[in-house]
C-alpha atoms as a PDB file:
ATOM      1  CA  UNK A   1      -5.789  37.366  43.886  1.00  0.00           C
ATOM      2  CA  UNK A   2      -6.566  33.911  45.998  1.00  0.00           C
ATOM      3  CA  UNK A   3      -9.357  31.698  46.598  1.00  0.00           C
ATOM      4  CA  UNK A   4      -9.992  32.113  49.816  1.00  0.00           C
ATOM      5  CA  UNK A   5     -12.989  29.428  51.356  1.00  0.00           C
ATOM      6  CA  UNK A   6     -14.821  31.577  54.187  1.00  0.00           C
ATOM      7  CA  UNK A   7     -17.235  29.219  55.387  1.00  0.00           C
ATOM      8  CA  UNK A   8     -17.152  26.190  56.345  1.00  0.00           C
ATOM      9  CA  UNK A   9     -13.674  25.234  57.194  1.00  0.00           C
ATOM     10  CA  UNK A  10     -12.023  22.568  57.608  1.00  0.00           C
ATOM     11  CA  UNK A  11     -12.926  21.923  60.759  1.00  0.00           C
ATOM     12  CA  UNK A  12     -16.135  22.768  59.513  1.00  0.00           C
ATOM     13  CA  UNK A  13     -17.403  20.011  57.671  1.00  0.00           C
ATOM     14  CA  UNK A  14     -19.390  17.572  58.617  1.00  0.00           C
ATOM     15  CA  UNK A  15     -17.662  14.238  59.669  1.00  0.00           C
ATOM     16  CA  UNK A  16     -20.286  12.345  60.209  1.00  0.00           C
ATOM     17  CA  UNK A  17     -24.117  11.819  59.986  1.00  0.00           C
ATOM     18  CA  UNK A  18     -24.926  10.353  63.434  1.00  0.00           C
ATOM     19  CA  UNK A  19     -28.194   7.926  63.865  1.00  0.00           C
ATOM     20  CA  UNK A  20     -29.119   4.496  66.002  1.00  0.00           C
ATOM     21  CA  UNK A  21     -27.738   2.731  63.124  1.00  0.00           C
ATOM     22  CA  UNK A  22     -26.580   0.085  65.643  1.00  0.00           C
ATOM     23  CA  UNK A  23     -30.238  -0.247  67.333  1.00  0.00           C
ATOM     24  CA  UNK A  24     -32.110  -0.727  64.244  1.00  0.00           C
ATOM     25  CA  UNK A  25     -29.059  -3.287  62.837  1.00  0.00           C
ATOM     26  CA  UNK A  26     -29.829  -4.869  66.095  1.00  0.00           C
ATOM     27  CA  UNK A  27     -33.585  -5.121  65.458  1.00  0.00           C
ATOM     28  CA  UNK A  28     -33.085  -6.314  61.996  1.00  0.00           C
ATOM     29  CA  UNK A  29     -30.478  -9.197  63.134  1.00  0.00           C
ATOM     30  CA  UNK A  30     -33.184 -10.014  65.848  1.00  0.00           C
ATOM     31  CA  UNK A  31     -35.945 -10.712  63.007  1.00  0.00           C
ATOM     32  CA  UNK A  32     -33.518 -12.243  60.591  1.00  0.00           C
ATOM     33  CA  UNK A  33     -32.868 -14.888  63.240  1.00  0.00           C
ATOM     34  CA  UNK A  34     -36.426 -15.689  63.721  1.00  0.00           C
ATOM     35  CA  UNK A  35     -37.044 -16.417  59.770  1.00  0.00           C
ATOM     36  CA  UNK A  36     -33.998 -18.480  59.845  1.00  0.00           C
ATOM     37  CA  UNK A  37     -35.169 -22.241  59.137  1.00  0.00           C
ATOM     38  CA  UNK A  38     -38.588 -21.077  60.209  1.00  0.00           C
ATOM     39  CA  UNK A  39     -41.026 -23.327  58.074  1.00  0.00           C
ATOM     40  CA  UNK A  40     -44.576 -21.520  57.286  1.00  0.00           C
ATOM     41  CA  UNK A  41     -47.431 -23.786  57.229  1.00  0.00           C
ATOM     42  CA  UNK A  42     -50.498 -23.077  55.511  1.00  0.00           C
ATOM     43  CA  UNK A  43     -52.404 -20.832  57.988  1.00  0.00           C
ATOM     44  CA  UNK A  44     -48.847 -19.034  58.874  1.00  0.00           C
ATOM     45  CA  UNK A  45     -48.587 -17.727  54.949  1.00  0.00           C
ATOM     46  CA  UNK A  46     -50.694 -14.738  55.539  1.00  0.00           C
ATOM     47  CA  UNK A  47     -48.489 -13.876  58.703  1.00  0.00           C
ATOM     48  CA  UNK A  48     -45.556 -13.780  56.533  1.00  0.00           C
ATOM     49  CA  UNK A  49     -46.843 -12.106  53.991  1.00  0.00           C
ATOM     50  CA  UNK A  50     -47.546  -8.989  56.422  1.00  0.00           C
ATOM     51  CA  UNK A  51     -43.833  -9.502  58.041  1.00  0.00           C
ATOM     52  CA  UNK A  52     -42.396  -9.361  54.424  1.00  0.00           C
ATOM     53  CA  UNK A  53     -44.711  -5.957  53.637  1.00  0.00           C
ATOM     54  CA  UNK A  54     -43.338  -4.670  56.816  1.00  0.00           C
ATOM     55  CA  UNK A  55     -39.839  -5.169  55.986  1.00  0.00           C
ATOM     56  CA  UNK A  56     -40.190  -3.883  52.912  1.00  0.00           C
ATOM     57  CA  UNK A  57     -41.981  -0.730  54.032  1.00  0.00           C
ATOM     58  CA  UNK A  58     -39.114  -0.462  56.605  1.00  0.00           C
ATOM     59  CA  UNK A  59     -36.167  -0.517  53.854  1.00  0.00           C
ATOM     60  CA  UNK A  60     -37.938   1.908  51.945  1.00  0.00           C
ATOM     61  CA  UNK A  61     -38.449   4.390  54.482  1.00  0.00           C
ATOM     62  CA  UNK A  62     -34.187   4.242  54.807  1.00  0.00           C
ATOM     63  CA  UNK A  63     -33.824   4.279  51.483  1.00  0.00           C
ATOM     64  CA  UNK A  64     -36.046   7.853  51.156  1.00  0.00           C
ATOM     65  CA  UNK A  65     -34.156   8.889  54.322  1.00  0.00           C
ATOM     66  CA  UNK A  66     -30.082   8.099  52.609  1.00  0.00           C
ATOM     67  CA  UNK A  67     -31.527  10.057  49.275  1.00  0.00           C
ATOM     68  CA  UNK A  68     -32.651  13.111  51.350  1.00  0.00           C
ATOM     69  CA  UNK A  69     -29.812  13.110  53.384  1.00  0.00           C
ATOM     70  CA  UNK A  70     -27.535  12.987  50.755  1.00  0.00           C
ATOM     71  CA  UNK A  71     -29.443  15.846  49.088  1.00  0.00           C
ATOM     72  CA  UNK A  72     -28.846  18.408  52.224  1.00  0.00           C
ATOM     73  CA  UNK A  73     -24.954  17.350  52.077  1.00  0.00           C
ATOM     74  CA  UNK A  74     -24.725  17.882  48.675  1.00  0.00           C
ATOM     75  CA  UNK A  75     -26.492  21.428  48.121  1.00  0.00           C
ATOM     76  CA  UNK A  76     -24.318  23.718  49.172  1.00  0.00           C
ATOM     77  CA  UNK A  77     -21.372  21.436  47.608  1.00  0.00           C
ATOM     78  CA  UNK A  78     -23.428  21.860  43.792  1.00  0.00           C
ATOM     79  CA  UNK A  79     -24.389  25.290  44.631  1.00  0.00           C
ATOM     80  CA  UNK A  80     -20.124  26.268  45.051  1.00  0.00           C
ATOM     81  CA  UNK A  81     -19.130  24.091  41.874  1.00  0.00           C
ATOM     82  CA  UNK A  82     -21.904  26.331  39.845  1.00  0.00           C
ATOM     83  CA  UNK A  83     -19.889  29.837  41.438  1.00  0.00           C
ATOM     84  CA  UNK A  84     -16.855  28.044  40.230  1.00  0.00           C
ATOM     85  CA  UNK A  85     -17.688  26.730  37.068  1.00  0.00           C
ATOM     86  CA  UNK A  86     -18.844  30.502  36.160  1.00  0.00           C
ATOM     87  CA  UNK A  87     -15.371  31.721  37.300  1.00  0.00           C
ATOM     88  CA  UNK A  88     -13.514  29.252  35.724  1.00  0.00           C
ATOM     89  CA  UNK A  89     -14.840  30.536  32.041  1.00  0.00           C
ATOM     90  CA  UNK A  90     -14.128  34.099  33.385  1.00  0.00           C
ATOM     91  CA  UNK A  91     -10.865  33.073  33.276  1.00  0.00           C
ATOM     92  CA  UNK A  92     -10.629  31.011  30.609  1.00  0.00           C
ATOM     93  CA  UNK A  93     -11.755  34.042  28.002  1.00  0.00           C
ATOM     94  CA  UNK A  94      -7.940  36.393  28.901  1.00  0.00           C
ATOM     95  CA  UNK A  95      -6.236  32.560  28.358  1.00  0.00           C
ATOM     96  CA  UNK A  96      -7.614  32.716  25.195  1.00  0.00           C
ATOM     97  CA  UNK A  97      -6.610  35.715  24.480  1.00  0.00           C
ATOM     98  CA  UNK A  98      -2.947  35.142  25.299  1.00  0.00           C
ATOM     99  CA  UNK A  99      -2.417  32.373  23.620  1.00  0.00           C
ATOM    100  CA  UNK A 100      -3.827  33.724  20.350  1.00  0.00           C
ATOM    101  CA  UNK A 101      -1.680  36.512  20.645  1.00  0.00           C
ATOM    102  CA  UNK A 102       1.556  33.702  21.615  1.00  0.00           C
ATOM    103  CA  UNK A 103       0.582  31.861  18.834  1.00  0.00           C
ATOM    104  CA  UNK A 104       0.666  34.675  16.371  1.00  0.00           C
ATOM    105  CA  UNK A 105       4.221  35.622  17.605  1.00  0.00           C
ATOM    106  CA  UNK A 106       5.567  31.807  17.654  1.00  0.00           C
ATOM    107  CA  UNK A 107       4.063  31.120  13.892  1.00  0.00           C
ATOM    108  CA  UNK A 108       5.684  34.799  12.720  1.00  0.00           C
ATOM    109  CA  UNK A 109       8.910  32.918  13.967  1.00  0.00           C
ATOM    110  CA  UNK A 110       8.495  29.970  12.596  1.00  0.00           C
ATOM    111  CA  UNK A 111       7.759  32.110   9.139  1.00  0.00           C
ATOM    112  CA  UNK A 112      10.462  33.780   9.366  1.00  0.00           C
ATOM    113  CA  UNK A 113      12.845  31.143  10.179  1.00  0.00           C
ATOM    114  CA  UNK A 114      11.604  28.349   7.327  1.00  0.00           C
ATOM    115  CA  UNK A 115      12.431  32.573   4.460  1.00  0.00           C
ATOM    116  CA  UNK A 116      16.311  31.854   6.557  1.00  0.00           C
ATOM    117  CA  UNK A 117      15.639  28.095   5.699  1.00  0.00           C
ATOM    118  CA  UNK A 118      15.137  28.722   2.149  1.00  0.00           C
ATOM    119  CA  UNK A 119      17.690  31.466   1.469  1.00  0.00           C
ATOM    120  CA  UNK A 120      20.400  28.979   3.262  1.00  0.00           C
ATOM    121  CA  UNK A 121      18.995  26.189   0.748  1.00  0.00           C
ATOM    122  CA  UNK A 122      19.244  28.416  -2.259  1.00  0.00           C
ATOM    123  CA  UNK A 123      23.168  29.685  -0.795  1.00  0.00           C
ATOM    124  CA  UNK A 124      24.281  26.022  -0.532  1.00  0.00           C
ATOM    125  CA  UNK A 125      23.999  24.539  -3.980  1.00  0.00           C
ATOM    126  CA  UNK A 126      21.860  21.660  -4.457  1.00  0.00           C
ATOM    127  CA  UNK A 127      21.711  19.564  -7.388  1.00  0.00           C
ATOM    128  CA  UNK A 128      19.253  20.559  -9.688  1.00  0.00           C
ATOM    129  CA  UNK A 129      16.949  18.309  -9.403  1.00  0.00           C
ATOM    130  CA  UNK A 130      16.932  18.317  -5.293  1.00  0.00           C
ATOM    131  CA  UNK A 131      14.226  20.521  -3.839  1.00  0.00           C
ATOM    132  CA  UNK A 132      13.821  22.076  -0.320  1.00  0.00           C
ATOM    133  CA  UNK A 133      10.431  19.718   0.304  1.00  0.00           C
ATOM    134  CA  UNK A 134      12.598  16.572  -0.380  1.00  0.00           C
ATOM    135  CA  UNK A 135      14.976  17.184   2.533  1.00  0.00           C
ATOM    136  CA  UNK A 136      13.027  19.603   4.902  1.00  0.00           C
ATOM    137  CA  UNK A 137      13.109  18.176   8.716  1.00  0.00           C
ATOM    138  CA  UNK A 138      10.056  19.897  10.607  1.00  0.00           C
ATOM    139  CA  UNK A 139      11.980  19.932  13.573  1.00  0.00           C
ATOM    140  CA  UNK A 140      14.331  22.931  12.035  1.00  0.00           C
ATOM    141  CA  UNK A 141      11.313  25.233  12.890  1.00  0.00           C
ATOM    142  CA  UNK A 142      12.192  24.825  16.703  1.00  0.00           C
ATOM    143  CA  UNK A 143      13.615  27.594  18.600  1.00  0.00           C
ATOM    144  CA  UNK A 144      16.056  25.085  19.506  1.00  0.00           C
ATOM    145  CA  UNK A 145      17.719  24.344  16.372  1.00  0.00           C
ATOM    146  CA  UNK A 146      20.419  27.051  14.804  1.00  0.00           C
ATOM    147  CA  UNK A 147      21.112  27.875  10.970  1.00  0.00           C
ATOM    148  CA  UNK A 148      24.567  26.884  11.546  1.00  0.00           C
ATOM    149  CA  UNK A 149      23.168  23.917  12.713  1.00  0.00           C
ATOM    150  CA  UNK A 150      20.663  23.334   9.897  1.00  0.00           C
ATOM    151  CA  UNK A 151      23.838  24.570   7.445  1.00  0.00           C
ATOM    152  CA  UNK A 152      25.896  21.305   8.635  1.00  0.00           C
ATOM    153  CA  UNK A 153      22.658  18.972   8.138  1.00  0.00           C
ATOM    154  CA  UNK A 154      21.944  20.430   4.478  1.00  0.00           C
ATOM    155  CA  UNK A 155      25.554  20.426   3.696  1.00  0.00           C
ATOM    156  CA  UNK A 156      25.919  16.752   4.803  1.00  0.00           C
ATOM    157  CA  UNK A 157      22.721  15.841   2.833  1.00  0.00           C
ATOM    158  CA  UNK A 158      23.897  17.379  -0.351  1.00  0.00           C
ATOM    159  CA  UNK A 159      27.633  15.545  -0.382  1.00  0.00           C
ATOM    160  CA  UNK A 160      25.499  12.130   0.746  1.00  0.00           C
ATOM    161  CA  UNK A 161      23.164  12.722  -2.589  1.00  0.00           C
ATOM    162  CA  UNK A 162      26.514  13.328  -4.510  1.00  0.00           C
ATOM    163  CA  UNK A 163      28.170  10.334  -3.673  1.00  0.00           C
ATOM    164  CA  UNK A 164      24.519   8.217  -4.308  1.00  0.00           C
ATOM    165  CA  UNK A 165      24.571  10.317  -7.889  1.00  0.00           C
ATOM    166  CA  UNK A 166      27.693   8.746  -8.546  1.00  0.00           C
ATOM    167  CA  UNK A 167      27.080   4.956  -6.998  1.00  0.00           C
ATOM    168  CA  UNK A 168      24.242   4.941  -9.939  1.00  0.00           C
ATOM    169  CA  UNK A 169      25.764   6.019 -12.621  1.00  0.00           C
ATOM    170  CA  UNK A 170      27.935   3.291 -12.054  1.00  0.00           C
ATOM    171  CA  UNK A 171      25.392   0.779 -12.105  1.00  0.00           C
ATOM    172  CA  UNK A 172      26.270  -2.124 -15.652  1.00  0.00           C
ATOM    173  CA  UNK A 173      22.402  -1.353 -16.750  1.00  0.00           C
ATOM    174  CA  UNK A 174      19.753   0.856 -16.340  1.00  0.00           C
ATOM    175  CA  UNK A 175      21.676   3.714 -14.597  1.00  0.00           C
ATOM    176  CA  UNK A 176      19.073   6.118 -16.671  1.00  0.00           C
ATOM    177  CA  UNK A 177      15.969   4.211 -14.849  1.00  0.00           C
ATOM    178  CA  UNK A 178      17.636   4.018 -11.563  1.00  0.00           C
ATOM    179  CA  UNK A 179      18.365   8.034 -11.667  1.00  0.00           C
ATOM    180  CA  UNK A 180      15.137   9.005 -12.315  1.00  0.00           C
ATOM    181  CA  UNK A 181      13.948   7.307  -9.547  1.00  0.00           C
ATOM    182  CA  UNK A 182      16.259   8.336  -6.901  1.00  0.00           C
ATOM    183  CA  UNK A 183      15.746  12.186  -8.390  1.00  0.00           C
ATOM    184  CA  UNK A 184      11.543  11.994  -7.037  1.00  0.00           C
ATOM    185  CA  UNK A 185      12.717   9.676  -3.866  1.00  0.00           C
ATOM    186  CA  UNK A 186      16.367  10.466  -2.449  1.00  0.00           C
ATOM    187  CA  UNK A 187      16.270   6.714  -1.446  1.00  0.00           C
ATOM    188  CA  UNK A 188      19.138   5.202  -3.309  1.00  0.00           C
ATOM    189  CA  UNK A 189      17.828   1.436  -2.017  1.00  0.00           C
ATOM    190  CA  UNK A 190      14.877   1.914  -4.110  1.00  0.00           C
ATOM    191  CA  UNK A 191      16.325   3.195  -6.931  1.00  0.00           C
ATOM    192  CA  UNK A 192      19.078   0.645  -7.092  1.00  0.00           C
ATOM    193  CA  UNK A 193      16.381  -1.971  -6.873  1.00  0.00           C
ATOM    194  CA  UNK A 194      14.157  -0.665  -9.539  1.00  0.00           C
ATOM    195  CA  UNK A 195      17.534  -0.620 -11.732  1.00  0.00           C
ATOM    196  CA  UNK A 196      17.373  -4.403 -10.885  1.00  0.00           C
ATOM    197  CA  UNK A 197      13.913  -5.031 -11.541  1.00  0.00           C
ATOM    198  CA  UNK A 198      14.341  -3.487 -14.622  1.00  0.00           C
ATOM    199  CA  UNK A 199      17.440  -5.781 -15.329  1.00  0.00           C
ATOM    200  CA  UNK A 200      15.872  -8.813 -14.921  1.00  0.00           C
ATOM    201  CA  UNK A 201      12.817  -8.174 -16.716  1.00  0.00           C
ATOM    202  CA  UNK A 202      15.065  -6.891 -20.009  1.00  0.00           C
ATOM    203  CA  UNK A 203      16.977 -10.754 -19.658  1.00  0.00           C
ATOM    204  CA  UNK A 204      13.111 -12.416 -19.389  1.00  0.00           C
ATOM    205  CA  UNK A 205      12.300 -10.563 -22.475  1.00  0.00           C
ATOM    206  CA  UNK A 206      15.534 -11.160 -24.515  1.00  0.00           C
ATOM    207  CA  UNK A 207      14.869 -15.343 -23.374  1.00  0.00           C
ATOM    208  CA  UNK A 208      11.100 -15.098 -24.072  1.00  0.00           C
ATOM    209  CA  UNK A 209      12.130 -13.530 -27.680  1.00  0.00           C
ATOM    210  CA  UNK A 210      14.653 -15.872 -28.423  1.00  0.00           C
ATOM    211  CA  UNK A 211      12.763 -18.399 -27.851  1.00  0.00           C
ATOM    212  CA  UNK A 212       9.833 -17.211 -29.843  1.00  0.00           C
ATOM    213  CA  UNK A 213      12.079 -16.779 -32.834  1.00  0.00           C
ATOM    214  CA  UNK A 214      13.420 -20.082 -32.708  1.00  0.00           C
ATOM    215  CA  UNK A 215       9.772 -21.976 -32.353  1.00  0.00           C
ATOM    216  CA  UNK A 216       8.341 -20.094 -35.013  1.00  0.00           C
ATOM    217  CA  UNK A 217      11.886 -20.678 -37.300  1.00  0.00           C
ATOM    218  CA  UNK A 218      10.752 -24.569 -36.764  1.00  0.00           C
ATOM    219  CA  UNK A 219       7.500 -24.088 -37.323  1.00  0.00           C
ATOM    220  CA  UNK A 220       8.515 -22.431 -40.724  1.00  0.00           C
ATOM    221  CA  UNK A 221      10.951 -25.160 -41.760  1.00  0.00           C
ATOM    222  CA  UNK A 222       8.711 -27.662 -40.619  1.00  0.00           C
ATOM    223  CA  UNK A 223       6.038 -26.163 -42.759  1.00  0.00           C
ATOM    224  CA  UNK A 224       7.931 -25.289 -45.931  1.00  0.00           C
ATOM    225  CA  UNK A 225       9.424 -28.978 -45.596  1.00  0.00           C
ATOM    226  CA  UNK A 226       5.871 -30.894 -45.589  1.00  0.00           C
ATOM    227  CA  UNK A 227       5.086 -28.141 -48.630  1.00  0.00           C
ATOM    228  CA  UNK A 228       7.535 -29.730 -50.519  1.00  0.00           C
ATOM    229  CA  UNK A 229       7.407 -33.164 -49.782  1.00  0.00           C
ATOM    230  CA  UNK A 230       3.460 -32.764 -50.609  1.00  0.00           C
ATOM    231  CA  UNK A 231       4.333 -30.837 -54.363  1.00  0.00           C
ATOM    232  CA  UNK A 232       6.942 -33.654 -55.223  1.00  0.00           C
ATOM    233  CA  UNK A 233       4.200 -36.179 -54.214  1.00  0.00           C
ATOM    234  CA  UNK A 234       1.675 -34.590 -56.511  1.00  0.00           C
ATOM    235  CA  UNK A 235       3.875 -33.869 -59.263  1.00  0.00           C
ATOM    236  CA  UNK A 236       6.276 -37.116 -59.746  1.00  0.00           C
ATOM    237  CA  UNK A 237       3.362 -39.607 -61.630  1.00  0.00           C
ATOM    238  CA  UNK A 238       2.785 -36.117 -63.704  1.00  0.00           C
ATOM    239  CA  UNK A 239       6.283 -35.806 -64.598  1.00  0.00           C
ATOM    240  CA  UNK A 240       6.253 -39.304 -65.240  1.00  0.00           C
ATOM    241  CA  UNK A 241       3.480 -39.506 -67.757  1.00  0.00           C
ATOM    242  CA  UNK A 242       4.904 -35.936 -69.681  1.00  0.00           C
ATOM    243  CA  UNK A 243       8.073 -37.689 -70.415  1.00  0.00           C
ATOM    244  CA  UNK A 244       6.412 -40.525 -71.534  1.00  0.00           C
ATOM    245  CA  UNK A 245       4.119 -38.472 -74.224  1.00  0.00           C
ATOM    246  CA  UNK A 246       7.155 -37.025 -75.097  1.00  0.00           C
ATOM    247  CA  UNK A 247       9.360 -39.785 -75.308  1.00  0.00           C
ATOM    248  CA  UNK A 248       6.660 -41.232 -77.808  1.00  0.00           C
ATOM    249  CA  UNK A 249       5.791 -38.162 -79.550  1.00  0.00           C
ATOM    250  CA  UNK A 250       7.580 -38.575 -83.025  1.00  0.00           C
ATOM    251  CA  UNK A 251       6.976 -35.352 -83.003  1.00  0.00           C
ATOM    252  CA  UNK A 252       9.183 -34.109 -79.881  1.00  0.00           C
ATOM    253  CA  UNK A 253      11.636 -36.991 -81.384  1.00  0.00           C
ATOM    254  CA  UNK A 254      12.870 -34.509 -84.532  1.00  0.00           C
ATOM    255  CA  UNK A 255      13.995 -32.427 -82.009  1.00  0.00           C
ATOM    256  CA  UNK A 256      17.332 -32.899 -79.900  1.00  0.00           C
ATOM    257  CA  UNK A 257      17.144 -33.117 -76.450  1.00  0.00           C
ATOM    258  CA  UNK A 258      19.162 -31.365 -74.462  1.00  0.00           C
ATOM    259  CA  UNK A 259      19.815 -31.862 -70.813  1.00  0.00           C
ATOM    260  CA  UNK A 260      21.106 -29.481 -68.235  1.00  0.00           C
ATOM    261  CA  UNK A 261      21.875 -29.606 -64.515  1.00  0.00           C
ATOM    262  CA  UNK A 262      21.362 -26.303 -62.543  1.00  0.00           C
ATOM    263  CA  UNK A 263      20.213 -25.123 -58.854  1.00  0.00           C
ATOM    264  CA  UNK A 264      17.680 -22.819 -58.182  1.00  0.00           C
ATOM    265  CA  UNK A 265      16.616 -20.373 -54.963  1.00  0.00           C
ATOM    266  CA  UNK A 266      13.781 -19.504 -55.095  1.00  0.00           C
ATOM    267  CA  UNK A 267      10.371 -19.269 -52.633  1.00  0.00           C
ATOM    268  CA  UNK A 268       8.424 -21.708 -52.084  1.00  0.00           C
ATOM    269  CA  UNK A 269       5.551 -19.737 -54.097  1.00  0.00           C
ATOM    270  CA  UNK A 270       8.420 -19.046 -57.390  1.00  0.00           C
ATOM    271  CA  UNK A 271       8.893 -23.104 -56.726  1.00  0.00           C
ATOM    272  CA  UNK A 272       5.559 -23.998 -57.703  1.00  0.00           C
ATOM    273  CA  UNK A 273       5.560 -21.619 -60.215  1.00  0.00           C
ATOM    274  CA  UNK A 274       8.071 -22.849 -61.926  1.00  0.00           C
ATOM    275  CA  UNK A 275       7.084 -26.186 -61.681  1.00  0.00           C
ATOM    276  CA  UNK A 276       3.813 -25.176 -63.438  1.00  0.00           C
ATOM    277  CA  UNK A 277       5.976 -23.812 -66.609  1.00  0.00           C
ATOM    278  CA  UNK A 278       8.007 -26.776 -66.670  1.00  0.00           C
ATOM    279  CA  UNK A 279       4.957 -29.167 -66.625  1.00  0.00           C
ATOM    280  CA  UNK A 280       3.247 -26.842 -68.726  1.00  0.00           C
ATOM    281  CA  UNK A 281       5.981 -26.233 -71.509  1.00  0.00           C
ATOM    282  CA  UNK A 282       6.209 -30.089 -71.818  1.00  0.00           C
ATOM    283  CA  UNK A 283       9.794 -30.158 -70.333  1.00  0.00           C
ATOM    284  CA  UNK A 284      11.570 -32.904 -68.535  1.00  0.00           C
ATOM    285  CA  UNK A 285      12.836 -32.168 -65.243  1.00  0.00           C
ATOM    286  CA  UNK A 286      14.061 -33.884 -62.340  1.00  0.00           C
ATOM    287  CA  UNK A 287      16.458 -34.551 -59.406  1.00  0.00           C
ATOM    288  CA  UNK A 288      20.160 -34.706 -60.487  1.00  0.00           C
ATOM    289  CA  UNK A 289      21.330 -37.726 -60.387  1.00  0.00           C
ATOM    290  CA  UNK A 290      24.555 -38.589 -58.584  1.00  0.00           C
ATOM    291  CA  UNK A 291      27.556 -39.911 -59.395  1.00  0.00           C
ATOM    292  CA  UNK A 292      28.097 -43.490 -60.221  1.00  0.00           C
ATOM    293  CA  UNK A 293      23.824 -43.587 -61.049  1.00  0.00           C
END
């Protein structure tokens, strides 16, 4: 079946719309030349005001006359692209219809082909933790592309994960972090550089800590150093005036005194403490006294 265009044709046509264009262009020229540095005086305004209705009246009348022209030419044109329109969605309705039905067969294919896909994954041996999603290239749904062909790609992918398994393991530190990683991405890059992130933020932590310990080690010596400098200031004039009561006690005279040099370690709590018996208990205590004093 052919389109076959009965009437007109080509010869057909119209060419052209013939008129005294060139008379009336003439007439116009002719009454543009008059107005043409033409100066109106007061009694001539009313004159031109008629001239200028006329003109006006005149390009109307060719404006109405291009518009129905126009129309005739284009009726028979609107009234063939309506017929053709109406057999254009005749024939779109079986070109539905066949390409549904294509469709169906090419995604049936494509169904089958991704079951070959998977049974070739399962036949090859991944790593465990490797799944078909993770590697899957759309383009091995195409008619184009072979098993044997999709065989070499998943058998090169496989021996490339192997030799990244192995690259990690070998990493100094955080292998572990790295791994788990590169098991949800495949990328080796990013999981090598997570292992380093890692890395350095394990060294900031072991300086920060450090260097906590030592400030607050300081701040403890510092502190348990004032402590006693403050308890030696309190308790030296009370030392003082408890071996003087005793030294004048006839009392504590019967007795024999006896004097003994020892260290102590103790808290700074058991310290005071024991300071407290000592003063307490009436005994005499103090720094020993070096040699030659």
């Amino acid at each position: 079946m052919e389109l076959k265009i009965i009437s007109p044709q080509e010869n057909g046509f119209l060419k052209e719309i013939q008129w005294n264009s060139e008379e009336v262009k003439a007439y116009i020229l002719e009454k543009t030349a008059q107005y043409k540095g033409l100066v109106f005086t007061e009694t001539e305004i009313s004159d031109a005001k008629k001239d200028r209705a006329k003109l006006r009246k005149f390009k109307s009348v060719f404006e109405d006359e291009r518009k129905r022209i126009k129309k005739l030419c284009l009726e028979p044109y609107e009234k063939f692209e309506k017929q053709v329109k109406e057999i254009v969605e005749l024939i779109e309705e079986p070109i539905c219809m066949i390409d549904a039905q294509i469709k169906e067969v090419e995604e049936n294919k494509k169904e089958q082909k991704r079951r070959d896909i998977e049974s070739l994954f399962k036949d090859i041996g991944f790593q465990t933790f490797v799944t078909l999603e993770q590697i899957f290239d759309g383009r091995w749904l195409n008619a184009s592309v072979s098993l044997n062909s999709i065989r070499e790609q998943m058998e090169s992918r496989m021996y490339q994960i192997g030799s990244d398994v192995l690259s990690i393991n070998q990493l100094p530190e955080f292998s572990f972090e790295a791994m788990e990683i590169y098991k949800s991405t495949l990328d080796i890059g990013q999981a090598i550089q997570e292992g380093r992130r890692l890395s350095e933020i394990q060294k900031q932590k072991a300086a920060y800590e450090s260097e906590q310990k030592r400030l607050k080690e300081e701040a403890q010596n510092k502190a348990a150093e004032e402590a006693e400098a403050r308890n030696k200031a309190a308790e030296e004039p009370k030392t003082s005036k408890i071996q003087e009561e005793q030294t004048e006690n006839p009392e504590f005279q019967k007795e024999q005194l006896i004097t003994i040099d020892f260290r102590v370690t103790a808290t700074n709590e058991q310290l005071a403490l024991l300071r407290k018996f000592l003063i307490e208990n009436r005994i005499i205590y103090g720094p020993v006294p070096k040699k030659g004093e």
